[in-house]
C-alpha atoms as a PDB file:
ATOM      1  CA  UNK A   1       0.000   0.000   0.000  1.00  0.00           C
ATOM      2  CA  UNK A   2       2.651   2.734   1.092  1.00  0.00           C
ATOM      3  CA  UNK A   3       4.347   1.987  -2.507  1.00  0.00           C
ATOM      4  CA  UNK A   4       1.082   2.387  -4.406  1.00  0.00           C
ATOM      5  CA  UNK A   5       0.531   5.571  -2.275  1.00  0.00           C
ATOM      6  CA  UNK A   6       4.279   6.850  -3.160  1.00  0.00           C
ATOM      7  CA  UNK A   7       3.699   6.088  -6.906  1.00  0.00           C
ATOM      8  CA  UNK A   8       0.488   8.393  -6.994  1.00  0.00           C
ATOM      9  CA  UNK A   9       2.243  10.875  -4.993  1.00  0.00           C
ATOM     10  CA  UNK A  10       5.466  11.073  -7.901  1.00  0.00           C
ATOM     11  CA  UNK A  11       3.223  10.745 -11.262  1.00  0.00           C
ATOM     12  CA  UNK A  12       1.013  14.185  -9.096  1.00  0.00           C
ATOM     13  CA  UNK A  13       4.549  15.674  -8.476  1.00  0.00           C
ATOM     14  CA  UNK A  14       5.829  15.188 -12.137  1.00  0.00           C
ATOM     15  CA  UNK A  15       2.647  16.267 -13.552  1.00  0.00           C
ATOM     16  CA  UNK A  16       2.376  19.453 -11.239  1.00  0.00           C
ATOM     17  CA  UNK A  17       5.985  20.029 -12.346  1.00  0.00           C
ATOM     18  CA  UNK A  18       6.744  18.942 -15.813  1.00  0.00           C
ATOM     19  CA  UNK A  19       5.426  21.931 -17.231  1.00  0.00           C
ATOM     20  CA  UNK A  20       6.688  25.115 -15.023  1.00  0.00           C
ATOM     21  CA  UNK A  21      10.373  25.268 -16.581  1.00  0.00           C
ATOM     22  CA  UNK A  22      12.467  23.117 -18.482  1.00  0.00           C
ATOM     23  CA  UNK A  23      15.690  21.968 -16.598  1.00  0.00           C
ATOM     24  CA  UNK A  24      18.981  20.805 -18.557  1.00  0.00           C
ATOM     25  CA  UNK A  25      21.693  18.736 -17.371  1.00  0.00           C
ATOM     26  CA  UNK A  26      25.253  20.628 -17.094  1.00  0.00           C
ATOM     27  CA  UNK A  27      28.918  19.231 -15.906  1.00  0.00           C
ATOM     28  CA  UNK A  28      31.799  21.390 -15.805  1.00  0.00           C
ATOM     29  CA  UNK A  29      34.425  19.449 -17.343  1.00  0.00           C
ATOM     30  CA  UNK A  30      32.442  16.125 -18.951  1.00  0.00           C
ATOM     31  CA  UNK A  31      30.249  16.117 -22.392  1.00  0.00           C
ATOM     32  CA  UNK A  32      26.532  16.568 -22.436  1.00  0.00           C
ATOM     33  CA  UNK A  33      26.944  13.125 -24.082  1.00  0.00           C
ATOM     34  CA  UNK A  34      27.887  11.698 -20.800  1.00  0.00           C
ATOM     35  CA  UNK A  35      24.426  12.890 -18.905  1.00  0.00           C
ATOM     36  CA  UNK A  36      23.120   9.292 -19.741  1.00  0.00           C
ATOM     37  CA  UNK A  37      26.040   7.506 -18.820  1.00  0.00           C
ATOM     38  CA  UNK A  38      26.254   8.767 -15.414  1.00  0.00           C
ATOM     39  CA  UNK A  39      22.462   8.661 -14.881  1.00  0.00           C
ATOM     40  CA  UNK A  40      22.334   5.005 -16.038  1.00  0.00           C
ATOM     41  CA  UNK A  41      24.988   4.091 -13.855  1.00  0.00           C
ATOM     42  CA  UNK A  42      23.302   6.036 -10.918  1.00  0.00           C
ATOM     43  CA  UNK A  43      20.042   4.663 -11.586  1.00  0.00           C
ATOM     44  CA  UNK A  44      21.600   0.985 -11.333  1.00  0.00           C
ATOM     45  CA  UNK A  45      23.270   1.595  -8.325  1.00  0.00           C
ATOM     46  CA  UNK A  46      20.131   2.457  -6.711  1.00  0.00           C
ATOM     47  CA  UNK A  47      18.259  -0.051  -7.850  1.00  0.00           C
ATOM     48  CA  UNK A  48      20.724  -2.550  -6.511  1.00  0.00           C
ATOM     49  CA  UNK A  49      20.767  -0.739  -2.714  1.00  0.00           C
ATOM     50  CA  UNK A  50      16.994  -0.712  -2.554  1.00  0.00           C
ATOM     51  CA  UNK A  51      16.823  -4.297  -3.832  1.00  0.00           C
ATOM     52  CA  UNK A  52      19.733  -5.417  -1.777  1.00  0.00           C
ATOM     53  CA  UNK A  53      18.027  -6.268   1.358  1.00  0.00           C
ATOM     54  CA  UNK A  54      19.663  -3.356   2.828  1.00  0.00           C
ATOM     55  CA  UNK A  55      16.500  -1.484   3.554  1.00  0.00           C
ATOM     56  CA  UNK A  56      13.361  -2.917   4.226  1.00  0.00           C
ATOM     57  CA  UNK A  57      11.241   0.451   3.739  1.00  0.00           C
ATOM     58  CA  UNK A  58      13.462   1.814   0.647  1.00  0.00           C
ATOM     59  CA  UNK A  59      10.647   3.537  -1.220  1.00  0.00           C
ATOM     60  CA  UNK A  60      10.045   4.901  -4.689  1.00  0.00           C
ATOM     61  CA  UNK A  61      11.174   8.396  -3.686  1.00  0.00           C
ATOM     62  CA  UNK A  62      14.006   7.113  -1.674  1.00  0.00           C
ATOM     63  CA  UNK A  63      15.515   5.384  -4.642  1.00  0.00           C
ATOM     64  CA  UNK A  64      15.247   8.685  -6.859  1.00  0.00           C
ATOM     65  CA  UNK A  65      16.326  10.733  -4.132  1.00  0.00           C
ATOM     66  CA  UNK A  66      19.820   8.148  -4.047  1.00  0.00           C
ATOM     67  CA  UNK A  67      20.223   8.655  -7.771  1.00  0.00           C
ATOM     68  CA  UNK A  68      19.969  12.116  -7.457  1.00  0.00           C
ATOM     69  CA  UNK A  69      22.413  12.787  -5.465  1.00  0.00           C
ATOM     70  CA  UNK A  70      24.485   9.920  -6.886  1.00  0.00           C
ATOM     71  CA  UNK A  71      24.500  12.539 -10.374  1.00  0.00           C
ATOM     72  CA  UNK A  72      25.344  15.639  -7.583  1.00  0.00           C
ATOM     73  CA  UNK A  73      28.406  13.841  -6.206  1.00  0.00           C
ATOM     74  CA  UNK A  74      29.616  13.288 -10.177  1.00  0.00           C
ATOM     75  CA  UNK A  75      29.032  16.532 -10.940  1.00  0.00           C
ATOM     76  CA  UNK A  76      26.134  16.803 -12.483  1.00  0.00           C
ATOM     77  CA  UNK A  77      23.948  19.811 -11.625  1.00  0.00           C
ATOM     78  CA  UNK A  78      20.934  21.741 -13.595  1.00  0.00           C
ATOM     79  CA  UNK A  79      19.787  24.793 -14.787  1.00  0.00           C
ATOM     80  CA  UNK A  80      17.009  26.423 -16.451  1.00  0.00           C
ATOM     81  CA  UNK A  81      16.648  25.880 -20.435  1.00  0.00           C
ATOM     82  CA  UNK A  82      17.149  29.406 -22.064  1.00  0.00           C
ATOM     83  CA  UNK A  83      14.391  30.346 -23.856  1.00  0.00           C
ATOM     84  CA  UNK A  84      15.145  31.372 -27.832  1.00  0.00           C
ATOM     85  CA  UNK A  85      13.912  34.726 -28.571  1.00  0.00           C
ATOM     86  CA  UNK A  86      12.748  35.438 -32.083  1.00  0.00           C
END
């Protein structure tokens, strides 16, 4: 049930969110081209803690929250998407 509940609770959050500015993913000495790299890697290392048996009430949010700040200790940070003016 708390899973379910913490599911609803991120697709409200990213819905609520996705539109109010558009974020993009900046390093300051690695490619754009290695965003996906890193964030793959992140997101497996996650997966693999809150699947490990280390945790018994790793949630949802918990494991994004890991990743995220998995990307902040490589580097990784955002900022806003510049508009282009006409």
């Amino acid at each position: 049930m708390k899973s379910k509940l913490s599911i609803a609770f991120l697709i409200i959050l990213i819905i609520t969110f996705a539109g109010c500015t558009a974020m993009t993913p900046v390093h300051p000495t690695k490619p754009d081209s290695e965003y996906y790299t890193d964030k793959k890697d992140c997101e497996k290392n996650a997966r693999e803690y809150s699947t490990g048996g280390r945790q018994d009430d790793f949630s949802v949010i918990d494991e994004i929250n890991f990743a995220q700040r998995c990307m902040r200790d490589k580097g990784w940070t955002y900022k806003k998407k510049e508009k282009i003016s006409k």
